[in-house]
PDB file of N, CA and C in Angstrom:
ATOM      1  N   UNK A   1    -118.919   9.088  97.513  1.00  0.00           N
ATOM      2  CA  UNK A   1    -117.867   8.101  97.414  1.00  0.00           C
ATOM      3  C   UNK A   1    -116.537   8.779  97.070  1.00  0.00           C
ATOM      4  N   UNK A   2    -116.607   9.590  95.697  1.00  0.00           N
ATOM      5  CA  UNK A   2    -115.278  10.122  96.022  1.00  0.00           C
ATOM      6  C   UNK A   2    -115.649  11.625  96.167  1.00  0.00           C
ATOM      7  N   UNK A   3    -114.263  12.639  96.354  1.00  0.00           N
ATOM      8  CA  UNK A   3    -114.343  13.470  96.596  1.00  0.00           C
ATOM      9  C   UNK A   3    -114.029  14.488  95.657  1.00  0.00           C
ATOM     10  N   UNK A   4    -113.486  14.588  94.803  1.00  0.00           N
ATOM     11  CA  UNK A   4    -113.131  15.388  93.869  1.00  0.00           C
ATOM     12  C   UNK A   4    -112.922  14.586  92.752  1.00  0.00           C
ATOM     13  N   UNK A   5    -112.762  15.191  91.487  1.00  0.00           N
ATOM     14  CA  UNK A   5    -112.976  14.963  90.151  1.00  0.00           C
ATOM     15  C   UNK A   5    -111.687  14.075  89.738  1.00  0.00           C
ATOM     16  N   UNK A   6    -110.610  14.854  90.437  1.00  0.00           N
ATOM     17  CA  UNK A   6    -109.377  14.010  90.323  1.00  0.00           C
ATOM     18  C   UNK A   6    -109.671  12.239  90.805  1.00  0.00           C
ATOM     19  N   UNK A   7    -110.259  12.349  91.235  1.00  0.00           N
ATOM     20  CA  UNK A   7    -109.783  10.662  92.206  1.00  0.00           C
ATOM     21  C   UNK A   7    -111.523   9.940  91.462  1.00  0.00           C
ATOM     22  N   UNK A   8    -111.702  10.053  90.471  1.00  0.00           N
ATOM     23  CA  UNK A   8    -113.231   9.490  90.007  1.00  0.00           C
ATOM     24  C   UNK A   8    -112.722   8.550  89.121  1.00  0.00           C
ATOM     25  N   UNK A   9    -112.797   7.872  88.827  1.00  0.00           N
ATOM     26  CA  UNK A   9    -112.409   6.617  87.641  1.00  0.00           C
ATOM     27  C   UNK A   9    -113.004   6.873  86.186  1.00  0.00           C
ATOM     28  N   UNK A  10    -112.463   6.791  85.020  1.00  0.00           N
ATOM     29  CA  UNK A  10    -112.551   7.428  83.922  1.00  0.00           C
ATOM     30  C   UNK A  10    -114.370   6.678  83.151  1.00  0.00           C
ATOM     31  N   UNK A  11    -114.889   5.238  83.980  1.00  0.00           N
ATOM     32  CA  UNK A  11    -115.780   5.194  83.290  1.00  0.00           C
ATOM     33  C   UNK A  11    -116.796   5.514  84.369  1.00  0.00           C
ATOM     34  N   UNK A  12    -117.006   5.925  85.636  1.00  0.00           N
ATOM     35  CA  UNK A  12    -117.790   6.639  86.330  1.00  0.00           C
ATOM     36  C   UNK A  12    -118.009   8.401  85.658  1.00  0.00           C
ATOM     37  N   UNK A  13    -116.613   9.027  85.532  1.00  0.00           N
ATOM     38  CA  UNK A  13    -116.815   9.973  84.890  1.00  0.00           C
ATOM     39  C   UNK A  13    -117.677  10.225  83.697  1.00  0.00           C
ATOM     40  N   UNK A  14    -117.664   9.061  82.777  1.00  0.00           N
ATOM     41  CA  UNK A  14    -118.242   8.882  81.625  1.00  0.00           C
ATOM     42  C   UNK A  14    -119.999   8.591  81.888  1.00  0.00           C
ATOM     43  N   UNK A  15    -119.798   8.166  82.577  1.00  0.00           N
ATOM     44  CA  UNK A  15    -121.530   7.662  83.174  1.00  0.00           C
ATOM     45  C   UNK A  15    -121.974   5.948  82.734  1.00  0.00           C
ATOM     46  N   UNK A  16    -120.628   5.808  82.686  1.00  0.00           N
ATOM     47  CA  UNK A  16    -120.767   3.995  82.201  1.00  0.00           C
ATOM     48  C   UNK A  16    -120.583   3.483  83.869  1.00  0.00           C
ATOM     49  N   UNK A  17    -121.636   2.162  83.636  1.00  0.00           N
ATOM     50  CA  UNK A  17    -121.394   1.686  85.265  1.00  0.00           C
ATOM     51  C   UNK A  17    -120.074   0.563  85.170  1.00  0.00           C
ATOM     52  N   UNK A  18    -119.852   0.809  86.606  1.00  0.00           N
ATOM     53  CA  UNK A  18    -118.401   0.239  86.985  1.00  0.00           C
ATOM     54  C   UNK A  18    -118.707  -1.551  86.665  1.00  0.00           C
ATOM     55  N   UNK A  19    -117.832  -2.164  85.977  1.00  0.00           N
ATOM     56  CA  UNK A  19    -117.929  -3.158  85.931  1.00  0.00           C
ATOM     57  C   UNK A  19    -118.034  -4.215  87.074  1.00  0.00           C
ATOM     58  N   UNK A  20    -118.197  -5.745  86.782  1.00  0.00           N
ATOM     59  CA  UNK A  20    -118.315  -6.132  88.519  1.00  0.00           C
ATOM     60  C   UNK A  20    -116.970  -6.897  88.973  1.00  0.00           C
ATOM     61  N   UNK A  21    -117.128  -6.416  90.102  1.00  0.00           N
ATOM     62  CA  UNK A  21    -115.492  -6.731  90.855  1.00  0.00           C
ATOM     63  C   UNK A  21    -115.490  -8.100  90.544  1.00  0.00           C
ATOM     64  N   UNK A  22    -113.985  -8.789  90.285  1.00  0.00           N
ATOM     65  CA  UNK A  22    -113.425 -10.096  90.428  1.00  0.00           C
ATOM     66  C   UNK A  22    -112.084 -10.395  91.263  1.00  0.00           C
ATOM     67  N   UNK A  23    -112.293 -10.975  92.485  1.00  0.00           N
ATOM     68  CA  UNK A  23    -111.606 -10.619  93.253  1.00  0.00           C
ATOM     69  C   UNK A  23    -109.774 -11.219  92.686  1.00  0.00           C
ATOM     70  N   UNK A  24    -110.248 -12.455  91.689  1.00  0.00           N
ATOM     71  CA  UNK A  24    -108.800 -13.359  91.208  1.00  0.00           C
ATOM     72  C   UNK A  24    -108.412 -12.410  90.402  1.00  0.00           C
ATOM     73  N   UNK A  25    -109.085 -11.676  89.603  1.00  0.00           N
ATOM     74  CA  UNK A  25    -108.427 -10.766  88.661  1.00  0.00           C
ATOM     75  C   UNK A  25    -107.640  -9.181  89.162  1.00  0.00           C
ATOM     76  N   UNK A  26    -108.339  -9.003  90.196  1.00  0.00           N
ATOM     77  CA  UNK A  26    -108.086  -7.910  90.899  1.00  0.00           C
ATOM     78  C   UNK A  26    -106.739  -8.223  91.600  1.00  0.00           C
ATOM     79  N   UNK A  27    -106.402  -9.539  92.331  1.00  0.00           N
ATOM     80  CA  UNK A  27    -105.331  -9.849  92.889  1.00  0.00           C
ATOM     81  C   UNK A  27    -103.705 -10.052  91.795  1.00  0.00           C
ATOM     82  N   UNK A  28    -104.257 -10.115  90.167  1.00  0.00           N
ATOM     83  CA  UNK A  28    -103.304 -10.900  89.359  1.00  0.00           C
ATOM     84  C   UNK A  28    -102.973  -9.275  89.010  1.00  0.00           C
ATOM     85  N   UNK A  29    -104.088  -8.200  88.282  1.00  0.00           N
ATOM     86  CA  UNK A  29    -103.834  -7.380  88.488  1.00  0.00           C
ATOM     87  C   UNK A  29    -103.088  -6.090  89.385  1.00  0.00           C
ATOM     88  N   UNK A  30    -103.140  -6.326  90.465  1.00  0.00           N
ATOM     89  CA  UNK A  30    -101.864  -5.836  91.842  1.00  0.00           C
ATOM     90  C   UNK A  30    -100.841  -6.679  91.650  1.00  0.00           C
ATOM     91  N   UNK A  31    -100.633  -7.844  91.367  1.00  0.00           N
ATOM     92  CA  UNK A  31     -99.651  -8.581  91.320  1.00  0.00           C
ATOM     93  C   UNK A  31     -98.479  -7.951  90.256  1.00  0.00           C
ATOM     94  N   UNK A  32     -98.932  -7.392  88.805  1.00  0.00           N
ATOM     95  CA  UNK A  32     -98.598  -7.098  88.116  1.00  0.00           C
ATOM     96  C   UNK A  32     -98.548  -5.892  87.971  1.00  0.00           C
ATOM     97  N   UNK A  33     -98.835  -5.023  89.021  1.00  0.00           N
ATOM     98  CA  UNK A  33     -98.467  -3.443  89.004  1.00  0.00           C
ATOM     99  C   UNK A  33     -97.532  -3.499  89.487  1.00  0.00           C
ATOM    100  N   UNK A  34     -97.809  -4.303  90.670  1.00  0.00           N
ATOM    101  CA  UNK A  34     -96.305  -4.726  91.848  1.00  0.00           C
ATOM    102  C   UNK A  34     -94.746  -4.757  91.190  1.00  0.00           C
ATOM    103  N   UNK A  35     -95.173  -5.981  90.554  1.00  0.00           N
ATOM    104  CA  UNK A  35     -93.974  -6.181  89.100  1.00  0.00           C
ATOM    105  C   UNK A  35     -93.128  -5.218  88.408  1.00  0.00           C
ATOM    106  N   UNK A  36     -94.238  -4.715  87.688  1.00  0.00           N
ATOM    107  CA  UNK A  36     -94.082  -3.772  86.814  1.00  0.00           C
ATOM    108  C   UNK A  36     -93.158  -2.568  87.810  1.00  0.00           C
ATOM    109  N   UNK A  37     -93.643  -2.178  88.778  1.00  0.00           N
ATOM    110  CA  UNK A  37     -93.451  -0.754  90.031  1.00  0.00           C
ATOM    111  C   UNK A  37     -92.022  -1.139  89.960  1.00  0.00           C
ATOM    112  N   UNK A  38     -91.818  -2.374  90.442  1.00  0.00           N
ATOM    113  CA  UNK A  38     -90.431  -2.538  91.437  1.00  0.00           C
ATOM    114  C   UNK A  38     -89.284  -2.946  89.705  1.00  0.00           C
ATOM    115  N   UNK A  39     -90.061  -3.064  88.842  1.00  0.00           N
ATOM    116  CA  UNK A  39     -88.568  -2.916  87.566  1.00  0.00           C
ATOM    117  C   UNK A  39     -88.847  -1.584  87.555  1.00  0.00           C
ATOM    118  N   UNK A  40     -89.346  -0.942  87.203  1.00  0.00           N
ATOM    119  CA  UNK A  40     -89.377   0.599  86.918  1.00  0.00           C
ATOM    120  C   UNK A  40     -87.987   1.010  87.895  1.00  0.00           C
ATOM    121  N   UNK A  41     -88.955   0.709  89.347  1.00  0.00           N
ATOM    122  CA  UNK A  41     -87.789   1.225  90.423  1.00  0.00           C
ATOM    123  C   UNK A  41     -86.009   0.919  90.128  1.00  0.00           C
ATOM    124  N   UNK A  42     -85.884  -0.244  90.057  1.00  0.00           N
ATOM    125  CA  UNK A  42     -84.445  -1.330  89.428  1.00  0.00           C
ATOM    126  C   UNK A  42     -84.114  -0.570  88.684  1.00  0.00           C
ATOM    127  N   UNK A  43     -85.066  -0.511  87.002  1.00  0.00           N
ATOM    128  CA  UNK A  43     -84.224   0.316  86.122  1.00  0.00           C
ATOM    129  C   UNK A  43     -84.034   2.169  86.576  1.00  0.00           C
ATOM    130  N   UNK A  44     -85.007   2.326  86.940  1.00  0.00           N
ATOM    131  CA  UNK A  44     -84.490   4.163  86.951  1.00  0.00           C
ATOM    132  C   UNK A  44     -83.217   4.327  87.927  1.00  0.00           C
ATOM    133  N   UNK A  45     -82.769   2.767  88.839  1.00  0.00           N
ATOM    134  CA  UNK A  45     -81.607   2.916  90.297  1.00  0.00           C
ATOM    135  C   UNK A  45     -80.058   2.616  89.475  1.00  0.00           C
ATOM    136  N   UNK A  46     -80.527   1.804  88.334  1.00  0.00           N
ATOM    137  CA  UNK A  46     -79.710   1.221  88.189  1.00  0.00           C
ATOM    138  C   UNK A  46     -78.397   2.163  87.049  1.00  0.00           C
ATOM    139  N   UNK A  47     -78.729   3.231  87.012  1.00  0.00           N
ATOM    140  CA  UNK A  47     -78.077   4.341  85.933  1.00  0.00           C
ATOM    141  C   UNK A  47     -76.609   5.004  87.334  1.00  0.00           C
ATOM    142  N   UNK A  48     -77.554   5.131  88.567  1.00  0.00           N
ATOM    143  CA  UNK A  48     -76.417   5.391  90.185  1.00  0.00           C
ATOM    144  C   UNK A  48     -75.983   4.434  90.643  1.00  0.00           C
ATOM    145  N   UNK A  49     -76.298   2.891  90.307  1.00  0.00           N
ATOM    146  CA  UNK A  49     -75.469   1.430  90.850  1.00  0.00           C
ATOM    147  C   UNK A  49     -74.395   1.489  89.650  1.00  0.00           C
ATOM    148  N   UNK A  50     -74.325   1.936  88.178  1.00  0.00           N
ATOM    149  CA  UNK A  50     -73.298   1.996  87.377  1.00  0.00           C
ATOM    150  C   UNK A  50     -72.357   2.425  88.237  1.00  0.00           C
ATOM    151  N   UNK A  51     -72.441   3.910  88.091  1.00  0.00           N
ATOM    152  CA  UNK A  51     -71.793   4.800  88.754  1.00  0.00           C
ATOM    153  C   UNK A  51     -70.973   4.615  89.869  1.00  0.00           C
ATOM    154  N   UNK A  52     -72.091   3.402  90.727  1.00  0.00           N
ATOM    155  CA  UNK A  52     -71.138   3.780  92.464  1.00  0.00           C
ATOM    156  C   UNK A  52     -70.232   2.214  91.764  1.00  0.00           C
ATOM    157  N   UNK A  53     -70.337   1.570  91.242  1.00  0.00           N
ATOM    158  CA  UNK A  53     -69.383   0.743  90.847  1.00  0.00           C
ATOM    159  C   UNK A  53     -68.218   0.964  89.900  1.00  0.00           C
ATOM    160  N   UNK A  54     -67.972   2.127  89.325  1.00  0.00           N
ATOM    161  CA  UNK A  54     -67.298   3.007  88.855  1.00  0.00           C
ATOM    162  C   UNK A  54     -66.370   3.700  90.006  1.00  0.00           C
ATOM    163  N   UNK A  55     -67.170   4.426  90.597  1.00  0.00           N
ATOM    164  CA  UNK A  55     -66.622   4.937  91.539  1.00  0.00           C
ATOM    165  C   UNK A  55     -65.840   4.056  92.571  1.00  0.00           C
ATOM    166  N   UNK A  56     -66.257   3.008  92.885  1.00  0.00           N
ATOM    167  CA  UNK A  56     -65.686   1.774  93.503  1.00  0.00           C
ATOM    168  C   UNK A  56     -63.903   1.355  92.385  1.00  0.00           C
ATOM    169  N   UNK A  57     -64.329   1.513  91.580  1.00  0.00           N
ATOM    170  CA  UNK A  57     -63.276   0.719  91.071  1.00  0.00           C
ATOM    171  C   UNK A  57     -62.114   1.759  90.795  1.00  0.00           C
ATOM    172  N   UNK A  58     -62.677   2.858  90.586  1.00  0.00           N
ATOM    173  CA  UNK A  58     -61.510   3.898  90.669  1.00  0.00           C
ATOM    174  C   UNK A  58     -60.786   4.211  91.768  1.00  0.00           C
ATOM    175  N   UNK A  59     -61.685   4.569  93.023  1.00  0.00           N
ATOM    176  CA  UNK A  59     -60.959   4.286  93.872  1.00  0.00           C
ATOM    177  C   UNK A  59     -59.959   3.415  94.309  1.00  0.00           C
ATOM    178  N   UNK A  60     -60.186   2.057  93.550  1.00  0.00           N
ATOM    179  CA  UNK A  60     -59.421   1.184  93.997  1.00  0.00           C
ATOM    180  C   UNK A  60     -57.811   1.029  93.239  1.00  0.00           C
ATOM    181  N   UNK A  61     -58.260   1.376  91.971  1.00  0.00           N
ATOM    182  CA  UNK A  61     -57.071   1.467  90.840  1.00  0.00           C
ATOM    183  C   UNK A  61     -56.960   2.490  90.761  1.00  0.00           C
ATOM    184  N   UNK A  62     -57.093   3.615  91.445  1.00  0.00           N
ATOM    185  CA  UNK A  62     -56.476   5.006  90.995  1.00  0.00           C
ATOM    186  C   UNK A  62     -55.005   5.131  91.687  1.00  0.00           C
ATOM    187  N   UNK A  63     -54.599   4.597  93.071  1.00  0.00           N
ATOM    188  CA  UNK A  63     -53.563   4.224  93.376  1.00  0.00           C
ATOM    189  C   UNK A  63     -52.243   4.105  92.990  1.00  0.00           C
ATOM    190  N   UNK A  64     -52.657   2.578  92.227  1.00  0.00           N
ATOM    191  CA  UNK A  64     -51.551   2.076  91.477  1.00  0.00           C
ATOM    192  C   UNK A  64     -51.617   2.977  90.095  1.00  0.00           C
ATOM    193  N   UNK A  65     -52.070   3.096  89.552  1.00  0.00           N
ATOM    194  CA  UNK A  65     -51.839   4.075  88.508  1.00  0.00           C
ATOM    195  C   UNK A  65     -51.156   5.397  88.654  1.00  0.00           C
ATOM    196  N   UNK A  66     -51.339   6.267  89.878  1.00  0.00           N
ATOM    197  CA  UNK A  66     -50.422   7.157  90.244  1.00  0.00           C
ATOM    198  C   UNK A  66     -48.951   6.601  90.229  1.00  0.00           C
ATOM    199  N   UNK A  67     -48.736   5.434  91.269  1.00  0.00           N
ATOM    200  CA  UNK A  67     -47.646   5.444  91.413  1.00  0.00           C
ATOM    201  C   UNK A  67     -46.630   4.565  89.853  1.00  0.00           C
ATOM    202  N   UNK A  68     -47.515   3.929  88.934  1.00  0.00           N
ATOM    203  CA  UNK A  68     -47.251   3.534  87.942  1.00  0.00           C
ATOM    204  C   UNK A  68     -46.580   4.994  86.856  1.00  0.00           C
ATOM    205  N   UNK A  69     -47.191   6.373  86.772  1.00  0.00           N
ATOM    206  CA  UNK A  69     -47.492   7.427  86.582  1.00  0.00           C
ATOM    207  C   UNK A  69     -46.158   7.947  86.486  1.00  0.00           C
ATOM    208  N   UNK A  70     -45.816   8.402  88.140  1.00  0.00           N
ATOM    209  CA  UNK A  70     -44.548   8.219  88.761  1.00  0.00           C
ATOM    210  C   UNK A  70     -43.659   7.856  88.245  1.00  0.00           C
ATOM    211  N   UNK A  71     -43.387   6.298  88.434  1.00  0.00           N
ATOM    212  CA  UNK A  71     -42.235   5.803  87.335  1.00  0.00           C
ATOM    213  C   UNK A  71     -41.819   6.101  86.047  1.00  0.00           C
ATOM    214  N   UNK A  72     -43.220   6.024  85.291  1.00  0.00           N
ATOM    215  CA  UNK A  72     -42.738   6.280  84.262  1.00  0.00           C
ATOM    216  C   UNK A  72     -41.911   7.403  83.871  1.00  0.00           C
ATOM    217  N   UNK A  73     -42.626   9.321  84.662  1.00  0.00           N
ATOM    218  CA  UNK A  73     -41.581  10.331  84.514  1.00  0.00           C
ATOM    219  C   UNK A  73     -41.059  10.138  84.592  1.00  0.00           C
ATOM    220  N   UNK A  74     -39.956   9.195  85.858  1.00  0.00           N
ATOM    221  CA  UNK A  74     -39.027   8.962  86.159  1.00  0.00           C
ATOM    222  C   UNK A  74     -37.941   8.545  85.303  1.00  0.00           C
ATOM    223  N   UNK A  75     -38.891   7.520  84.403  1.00  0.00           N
ATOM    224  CA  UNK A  75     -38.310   6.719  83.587  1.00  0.00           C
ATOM    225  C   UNK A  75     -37.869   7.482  82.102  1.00  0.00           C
ATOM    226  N   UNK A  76     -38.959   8.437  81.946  1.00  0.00           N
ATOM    227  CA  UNK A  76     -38.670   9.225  80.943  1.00  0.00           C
ATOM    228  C   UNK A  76     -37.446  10.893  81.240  1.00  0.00           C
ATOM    229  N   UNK A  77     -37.114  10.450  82.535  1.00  0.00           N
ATOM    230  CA  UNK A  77     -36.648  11.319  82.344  1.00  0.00           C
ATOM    231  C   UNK A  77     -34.683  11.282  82.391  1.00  0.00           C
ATOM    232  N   UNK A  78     -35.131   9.793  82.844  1.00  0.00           N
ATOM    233  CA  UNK A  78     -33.149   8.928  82.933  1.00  0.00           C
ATOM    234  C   UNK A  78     -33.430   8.918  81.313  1.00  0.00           C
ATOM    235  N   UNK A  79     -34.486   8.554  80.703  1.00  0.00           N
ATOM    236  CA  UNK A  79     -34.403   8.197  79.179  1.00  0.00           C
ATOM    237  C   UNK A  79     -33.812   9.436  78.163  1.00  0.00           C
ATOM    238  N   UNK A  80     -34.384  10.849  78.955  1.00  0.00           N
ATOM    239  CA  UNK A  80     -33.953  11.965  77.965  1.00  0.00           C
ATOM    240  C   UNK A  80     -32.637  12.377  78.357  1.00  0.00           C
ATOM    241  N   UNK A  81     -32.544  11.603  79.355  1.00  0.00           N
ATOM    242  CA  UNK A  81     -30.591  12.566  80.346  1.00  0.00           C
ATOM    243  C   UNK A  81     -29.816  11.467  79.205  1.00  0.00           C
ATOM    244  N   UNK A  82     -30.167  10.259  79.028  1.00  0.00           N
ATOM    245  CA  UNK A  82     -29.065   9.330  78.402  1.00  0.00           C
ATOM    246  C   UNK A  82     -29.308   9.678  76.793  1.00  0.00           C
ATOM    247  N   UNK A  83     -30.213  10.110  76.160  1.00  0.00           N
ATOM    248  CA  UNK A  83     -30.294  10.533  75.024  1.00  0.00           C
ATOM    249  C   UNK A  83     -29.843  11.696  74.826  1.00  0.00           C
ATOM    250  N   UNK A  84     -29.382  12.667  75.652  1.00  0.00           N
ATOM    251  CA  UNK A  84     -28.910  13.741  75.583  1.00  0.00           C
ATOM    252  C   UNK A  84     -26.964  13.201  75.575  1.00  0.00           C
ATOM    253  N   UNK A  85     -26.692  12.456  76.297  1.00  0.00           N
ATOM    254  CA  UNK A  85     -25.543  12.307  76.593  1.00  0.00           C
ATOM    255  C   UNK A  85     -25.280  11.657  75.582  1.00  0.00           C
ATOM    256  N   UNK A  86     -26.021  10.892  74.780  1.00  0.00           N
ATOM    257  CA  UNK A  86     -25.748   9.689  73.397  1.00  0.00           C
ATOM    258  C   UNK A  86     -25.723  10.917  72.380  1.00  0.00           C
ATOM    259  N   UNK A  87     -26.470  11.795  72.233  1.00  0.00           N
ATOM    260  CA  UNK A  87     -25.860  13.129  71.106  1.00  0.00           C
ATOM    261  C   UNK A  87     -24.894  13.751  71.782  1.00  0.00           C
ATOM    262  N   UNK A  88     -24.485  13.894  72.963  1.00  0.00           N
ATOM    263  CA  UNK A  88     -22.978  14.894  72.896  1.00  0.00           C
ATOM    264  C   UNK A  88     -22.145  13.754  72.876  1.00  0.00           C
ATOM    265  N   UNK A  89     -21.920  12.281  73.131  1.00  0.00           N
ATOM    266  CA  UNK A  89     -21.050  11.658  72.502  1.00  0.00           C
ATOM    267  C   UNK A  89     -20.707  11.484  71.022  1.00  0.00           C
ATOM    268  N   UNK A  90     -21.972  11.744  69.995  1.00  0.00           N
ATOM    269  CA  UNK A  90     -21.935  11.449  69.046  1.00  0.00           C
ATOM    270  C   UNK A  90     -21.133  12.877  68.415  1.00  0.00           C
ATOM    271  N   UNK A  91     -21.690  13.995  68.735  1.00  0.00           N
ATOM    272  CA  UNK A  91     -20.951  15.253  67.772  1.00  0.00           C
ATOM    273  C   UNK A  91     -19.698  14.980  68.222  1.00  0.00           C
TER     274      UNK A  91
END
């Protein structure tokens, strides 16, 4: 029946006989590996769906923030020419 030691079921190994199949329990049982499989899957995906939604949003606002960026040197830099000119008026 089986073929190697690996693939033997832990109470065949033992020399206990296999209990007797129930086919409703056997089905609720797959039902619930099923379950169980596909959150596992969700949570271990869901650490790279952060990410690409990150990545999504930067892309989208990295834009305007450059050109926000921009201005401001700009802004800081009429700000230091007129603060320079407000101390040589003042001495």
């Amino acid at each position: 029946m089986f073929k190697d030691s690996f693939h033997v079921p832990l109470s065949h190994s033992a020399g206990v006989p296999a209990p007797p199949s129930d086919p409703e329990l056997d089905s609720k049982v797959k039902k619930a590996s099923e379950k169980i499989s596909e959150n596992l899957h969700i949570f271990a995906n869901e650490p790279s769906l952060a990410c690409y939604r990150l990545q999504e949003h930067i892309h989208k606002s990295l834009p305007q923030l450059v050109l926000k960026r921009i201005e401001m040197n700009q802004m800081n830099r009429e700000l230091q020419g007129k603060c320079y000119d407000l101390e040589y008026a003042i001495k």
